[in-house]
N, C-alpha and C. Protein backbone atom coordinates (compact mmCIF):
# COMPACT_ATOMS: atom_id res chain seq x y z
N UNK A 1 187.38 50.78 51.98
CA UNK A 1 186.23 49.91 51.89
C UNK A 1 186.00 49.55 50.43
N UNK A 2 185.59 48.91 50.15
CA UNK A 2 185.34 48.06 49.12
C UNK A 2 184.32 48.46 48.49
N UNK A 3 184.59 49.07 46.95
CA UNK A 3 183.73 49.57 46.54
C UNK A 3 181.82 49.23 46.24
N UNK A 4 181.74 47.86 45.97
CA UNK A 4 180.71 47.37 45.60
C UNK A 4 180.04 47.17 46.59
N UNK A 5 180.99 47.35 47.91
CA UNK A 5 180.75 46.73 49.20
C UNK A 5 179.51 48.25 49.37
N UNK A 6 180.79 48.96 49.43
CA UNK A 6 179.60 50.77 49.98
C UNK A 6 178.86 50.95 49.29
N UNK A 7 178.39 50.82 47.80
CA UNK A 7 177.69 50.70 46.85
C UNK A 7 176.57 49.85 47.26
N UNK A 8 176.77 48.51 48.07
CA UNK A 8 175.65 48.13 48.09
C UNK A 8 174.54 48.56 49.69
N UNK A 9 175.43 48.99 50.41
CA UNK A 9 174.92 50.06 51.41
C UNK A 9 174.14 50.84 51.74
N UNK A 10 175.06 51.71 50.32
CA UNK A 10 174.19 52.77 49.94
C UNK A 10 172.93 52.71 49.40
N UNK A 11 172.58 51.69 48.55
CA UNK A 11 171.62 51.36 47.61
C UNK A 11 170.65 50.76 48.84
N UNK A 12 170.88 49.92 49.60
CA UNK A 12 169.89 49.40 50.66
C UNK A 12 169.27 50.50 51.48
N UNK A 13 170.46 51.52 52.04
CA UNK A 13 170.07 52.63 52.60
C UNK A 13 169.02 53.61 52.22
N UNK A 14 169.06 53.98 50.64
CA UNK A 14 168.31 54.59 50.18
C UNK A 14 167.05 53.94 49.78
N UNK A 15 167.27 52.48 49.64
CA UNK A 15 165.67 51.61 49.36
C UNK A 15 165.04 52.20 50.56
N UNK A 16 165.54 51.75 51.61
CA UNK A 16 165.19 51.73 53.03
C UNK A 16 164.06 53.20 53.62
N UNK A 17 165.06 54.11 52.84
CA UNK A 17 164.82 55.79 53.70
C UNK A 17 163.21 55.86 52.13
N UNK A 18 163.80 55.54 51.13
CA UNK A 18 162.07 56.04 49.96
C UNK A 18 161.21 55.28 50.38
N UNK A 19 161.09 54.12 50.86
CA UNK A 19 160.20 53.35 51.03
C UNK A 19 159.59 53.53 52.54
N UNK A 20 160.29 54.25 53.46
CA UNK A 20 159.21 54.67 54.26
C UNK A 20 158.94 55.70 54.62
N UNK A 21 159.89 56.63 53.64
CA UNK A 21 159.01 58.24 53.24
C UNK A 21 157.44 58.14 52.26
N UNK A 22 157.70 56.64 51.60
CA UNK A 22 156.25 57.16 50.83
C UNK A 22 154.89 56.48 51.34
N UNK A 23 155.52 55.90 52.48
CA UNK A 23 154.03 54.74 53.54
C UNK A 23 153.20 55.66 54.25
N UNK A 24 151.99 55.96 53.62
CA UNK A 24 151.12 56.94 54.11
C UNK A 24 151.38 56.69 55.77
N UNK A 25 151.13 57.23 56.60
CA UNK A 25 150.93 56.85 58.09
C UNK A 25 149.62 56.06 58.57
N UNK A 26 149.84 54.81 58.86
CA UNK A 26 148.96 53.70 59.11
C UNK A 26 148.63 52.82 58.07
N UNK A 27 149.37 52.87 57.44
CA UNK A 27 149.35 51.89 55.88
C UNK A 27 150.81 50.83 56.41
N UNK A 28 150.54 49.67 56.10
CA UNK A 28 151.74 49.08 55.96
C UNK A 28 152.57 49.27 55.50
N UNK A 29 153.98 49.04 55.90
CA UNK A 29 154.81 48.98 54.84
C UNK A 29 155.53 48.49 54.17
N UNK A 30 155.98 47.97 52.72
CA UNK A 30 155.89 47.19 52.27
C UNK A 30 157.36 46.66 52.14
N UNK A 31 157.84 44.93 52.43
CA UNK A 31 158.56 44.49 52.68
C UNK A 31 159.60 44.65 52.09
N UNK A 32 160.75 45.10 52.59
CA UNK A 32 161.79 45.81 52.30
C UNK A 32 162.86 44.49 52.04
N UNK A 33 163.84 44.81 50.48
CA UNK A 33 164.27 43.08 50.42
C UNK A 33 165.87 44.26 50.38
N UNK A 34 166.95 43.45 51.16
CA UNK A 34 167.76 43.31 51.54
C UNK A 34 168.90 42.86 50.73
N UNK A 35 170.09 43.47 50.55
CA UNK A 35 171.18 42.65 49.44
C UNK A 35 172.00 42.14 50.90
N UNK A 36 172.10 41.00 51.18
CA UNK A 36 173.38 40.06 51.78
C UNK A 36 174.22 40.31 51.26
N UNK A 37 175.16 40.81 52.82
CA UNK A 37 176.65 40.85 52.65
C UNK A 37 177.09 39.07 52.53
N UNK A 38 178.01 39.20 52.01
CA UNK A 38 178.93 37.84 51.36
C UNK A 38 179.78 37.48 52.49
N UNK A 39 179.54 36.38 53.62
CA UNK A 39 180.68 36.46 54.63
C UNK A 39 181.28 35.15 54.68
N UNK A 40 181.17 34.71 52.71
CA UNK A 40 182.34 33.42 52.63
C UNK A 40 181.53 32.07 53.13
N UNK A 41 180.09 32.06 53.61
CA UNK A 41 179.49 30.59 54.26
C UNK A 41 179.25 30.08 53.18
N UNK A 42 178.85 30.61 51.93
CA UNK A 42 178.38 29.48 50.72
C UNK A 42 179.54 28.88 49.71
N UNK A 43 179.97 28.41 50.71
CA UNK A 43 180.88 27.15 50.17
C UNK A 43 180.36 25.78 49.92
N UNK A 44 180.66 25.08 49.13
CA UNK A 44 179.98 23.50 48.82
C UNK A 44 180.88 22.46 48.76
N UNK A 45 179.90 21.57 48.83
CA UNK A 45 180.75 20.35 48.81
C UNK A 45 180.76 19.87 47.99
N UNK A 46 181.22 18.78 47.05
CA UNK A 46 180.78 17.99 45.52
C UNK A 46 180.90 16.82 46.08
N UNK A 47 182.33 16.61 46.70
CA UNK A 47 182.47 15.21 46.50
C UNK A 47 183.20 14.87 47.85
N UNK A 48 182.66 13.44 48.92
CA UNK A 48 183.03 13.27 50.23
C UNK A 48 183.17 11.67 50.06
N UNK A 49 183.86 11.36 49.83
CA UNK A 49 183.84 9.64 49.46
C UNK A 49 185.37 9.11 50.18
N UNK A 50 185.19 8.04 50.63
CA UNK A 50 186.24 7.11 51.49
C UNK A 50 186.66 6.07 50.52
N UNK A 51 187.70 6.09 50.29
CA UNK A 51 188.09 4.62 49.33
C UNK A 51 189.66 4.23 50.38
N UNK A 52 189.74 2.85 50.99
CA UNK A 52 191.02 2.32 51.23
C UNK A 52 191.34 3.20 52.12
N UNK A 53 190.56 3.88 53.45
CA UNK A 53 191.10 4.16 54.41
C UNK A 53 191.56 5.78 53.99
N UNK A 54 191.33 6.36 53.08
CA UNK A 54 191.63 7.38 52.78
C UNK A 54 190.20 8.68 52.09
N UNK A 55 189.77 9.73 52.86
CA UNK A 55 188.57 10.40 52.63
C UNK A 55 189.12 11.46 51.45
N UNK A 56 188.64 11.19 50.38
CA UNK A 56 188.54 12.37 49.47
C UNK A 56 187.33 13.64 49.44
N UNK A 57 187.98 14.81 49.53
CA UNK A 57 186.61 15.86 49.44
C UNK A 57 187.71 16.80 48.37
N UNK A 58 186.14 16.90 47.62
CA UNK A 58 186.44 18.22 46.72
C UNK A 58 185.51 19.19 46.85
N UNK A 59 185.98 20.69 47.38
CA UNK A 59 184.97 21.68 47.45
C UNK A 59 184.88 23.31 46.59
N UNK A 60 183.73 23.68 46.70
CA UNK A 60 184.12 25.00 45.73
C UNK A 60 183.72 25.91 46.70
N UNK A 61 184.74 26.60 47.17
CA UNK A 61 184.49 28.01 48.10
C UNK A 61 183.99 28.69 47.63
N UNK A 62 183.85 30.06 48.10
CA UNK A 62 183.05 31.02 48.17
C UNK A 62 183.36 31.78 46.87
N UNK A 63 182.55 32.26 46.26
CA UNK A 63 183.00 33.51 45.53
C UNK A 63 183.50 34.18 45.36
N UNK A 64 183.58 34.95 46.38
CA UNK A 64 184.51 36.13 47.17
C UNK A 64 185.93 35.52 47.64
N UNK A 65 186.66 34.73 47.16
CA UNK A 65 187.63 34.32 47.48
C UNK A 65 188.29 34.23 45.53
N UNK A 66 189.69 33.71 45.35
CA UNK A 66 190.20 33.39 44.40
C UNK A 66 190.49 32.06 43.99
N UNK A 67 190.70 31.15 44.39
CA UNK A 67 190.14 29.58 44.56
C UNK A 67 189.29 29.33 43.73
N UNK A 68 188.68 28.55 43.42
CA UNK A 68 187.80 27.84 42.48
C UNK A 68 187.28 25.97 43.22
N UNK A 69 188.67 25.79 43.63
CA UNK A 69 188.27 24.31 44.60
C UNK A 69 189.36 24.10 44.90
N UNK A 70 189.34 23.22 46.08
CA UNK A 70 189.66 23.03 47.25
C UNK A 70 190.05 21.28 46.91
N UNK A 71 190.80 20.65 46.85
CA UNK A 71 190.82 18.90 46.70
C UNK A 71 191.57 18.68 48.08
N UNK A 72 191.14 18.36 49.44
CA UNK A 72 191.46 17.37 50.41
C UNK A 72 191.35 16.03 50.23
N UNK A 73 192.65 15.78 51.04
CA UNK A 73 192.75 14.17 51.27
C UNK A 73 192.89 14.18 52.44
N UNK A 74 192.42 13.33 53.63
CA UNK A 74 192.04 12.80 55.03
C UNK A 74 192.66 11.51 55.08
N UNK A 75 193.19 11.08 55.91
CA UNK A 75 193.88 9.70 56.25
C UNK A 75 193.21 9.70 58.35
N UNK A 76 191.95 9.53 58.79
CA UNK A 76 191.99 9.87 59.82
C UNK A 76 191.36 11.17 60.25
N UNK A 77 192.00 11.78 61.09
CA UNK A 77 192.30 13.03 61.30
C UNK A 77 193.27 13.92 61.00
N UNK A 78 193.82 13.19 59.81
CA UNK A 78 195.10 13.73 59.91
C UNK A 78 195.29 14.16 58.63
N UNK A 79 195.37 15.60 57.66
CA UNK A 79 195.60 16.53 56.65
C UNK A 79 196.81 15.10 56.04
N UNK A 80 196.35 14.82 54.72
CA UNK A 80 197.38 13.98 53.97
C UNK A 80 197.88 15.11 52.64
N UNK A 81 197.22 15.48 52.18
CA UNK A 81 197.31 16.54 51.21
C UNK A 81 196.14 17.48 50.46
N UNK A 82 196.43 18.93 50.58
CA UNK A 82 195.26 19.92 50.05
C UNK A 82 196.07 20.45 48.76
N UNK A 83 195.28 20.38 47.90
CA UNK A 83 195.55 21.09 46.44
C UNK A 83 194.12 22.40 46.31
N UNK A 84 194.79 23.39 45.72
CA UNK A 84 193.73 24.38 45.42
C UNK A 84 193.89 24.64 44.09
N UNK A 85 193.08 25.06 43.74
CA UNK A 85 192.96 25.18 42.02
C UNK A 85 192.21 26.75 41.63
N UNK A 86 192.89 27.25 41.20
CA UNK A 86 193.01 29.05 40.46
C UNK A 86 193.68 29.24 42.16
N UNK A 87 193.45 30.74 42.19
CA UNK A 87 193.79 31.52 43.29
C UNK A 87 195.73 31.67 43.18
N UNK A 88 195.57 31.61 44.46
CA UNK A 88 197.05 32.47 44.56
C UNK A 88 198.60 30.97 44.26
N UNK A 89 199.13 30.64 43.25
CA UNK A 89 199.65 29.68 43.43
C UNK A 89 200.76 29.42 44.49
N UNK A 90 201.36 30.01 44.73
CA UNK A 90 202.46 29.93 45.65
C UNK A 90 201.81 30.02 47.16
N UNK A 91 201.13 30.68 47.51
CA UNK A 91 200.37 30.74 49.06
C UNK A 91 199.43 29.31 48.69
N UNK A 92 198.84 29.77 48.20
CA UNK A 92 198.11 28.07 48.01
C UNK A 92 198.73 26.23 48.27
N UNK A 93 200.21 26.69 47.68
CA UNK A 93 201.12 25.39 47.83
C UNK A 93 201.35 25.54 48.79
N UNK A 94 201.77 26.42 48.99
CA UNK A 94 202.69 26.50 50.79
C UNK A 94 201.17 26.23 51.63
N UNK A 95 200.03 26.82 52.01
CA UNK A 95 198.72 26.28 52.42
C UNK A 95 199.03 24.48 52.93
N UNK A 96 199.05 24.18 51.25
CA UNK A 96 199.28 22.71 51.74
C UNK A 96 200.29 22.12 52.05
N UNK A 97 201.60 22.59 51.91
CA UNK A 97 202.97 21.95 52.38
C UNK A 97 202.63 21.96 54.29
N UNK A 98 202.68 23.52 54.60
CA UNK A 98 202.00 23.77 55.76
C UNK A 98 201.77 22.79 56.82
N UNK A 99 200.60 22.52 55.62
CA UNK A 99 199.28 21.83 56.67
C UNK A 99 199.04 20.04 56.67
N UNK A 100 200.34 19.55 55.35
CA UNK A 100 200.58 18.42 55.25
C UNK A 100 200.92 17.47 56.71
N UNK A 101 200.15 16.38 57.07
CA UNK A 101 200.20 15.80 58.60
C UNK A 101 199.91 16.32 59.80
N UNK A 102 198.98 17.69 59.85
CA UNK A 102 198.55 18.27 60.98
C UNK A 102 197.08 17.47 60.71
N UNK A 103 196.60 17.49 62.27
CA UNK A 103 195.24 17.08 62.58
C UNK A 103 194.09 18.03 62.19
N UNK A 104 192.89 17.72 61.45
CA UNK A 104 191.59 18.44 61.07
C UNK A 104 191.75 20.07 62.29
N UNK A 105 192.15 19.43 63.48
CA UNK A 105 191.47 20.30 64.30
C UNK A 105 192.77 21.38 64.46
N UNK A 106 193.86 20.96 64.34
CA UNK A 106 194.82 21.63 64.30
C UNK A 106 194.93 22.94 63.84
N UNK A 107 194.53 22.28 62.04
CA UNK A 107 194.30 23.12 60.79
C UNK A 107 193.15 24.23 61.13
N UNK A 108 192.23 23.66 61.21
CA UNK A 108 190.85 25.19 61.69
C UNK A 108 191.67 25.75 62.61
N UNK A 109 191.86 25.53 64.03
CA UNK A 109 192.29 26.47 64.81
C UNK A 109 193.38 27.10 64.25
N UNK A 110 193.99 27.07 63.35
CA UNK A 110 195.54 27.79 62.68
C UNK A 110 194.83 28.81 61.26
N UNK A 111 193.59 28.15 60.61
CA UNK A 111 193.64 28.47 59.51
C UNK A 111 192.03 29.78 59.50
N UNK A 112 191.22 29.14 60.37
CA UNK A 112 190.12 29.73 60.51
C UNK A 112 190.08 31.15 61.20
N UNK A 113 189.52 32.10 59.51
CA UNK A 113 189.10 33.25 60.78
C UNK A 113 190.47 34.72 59.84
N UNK A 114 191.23 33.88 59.15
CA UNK A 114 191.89 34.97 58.12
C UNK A 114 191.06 35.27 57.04
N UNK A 115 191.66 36.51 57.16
CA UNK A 115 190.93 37.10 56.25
C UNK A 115 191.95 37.85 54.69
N UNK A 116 191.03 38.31 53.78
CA UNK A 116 192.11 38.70 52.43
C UNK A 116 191.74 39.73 52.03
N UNK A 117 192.84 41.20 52.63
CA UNK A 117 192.42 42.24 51.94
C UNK A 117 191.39 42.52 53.12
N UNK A 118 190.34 43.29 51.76
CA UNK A 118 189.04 43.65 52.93
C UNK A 118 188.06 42.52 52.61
N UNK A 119 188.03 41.40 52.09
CA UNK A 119 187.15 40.46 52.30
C UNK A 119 186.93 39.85 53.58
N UNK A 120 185.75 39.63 53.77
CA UNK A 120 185.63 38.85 54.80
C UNK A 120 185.89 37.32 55.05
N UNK A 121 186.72 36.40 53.88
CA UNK A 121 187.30 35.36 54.04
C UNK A 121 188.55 35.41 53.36
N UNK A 122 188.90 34.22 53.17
CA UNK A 122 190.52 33.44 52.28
C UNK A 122 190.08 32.28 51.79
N UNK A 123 190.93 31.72 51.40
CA UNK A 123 191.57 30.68 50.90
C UNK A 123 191.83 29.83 52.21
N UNK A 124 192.63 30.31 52.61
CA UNK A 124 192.65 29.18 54.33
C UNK A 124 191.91 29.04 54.86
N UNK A 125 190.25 30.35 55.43
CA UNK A 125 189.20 30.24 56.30
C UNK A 125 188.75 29.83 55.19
N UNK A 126 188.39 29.09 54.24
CA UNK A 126 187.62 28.28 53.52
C UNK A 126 187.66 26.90 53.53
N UNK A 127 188.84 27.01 53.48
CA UNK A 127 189.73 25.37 53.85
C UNK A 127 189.14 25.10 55.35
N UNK A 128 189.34 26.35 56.33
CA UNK A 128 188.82 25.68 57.55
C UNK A 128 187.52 25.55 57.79
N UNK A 129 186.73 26.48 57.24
CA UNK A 129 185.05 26.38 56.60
C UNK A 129 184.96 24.89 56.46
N UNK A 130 185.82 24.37 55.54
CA UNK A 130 185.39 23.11 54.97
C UNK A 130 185.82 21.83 55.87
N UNK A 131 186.74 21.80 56.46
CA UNK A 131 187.25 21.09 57.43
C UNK A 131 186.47 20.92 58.68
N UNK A 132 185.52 21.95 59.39
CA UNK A 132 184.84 21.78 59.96
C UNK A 132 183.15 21.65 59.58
N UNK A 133 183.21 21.53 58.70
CA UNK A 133 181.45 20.83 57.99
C UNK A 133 181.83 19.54 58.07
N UNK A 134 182.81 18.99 57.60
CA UNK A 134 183.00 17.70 57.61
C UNK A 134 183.11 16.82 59.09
């Protein structure tokens, strides 16, 4: 398990257990704030623009991934070319050689739902994250 991961567990756990060891009985108690696990949804979009029959999106995945952004090109439904920028270079190219002329829907159902390590996303379920917002 992932260190920062049990670390932050632990730390919620123990907010959790002092804070209602010290609530007199019949006193409220006072709202307990929560660290969110990271499960890869705050991904963004920058840029979604159509020029000449062709949809450009540029996105910045999640944190918790190695990526930095995501550059799709759309012709249709149909994957024309994905570039990723930092992260893993060689899985990243192959990503888009891959996925070069498969359909939007193709790609999620193939790409969505891997995971890296013990994270709870990738590089590909980001790509398919992003493929299906659109």
């Amino acid at each position: 398990m992932n260190l920062k991961f049990l670390a932050a567990i632990i730390m919620a756990a123990t907010i959790s257990t002092v804070s209602q060891a010290q609530t007199p009985q019949g006193a409220k108690a006072p709202e307990e704030k929560t660290t969110a696990v990271n499960d890869g949804s705050d991904f963004t979009i920058e840029k979604d623009e159509t020029i000449d029959g062709v949809r450009y999106v540029t996105a910045v995945p999640s944190k918790i991934v190695c990526s930095v952004r995501i550059d799709i090109q759309l012709k249709g439904e149909v994957i024309d070319s994905v570039a990723y920028t930092k992260g893993c270079n060689g899985n990243a190219k192959g990503i888009g050689a891959l996925i070069k002329g498969m359909t939007v829907d193709e790609a999620i159902s193939r790409l969505k739902g891997i995971t890296c390590g013990k994270r709870p996303t990738s590089c590909p379920d980001q790509l398919a994250k992003v493929l299906e917002k659109l």
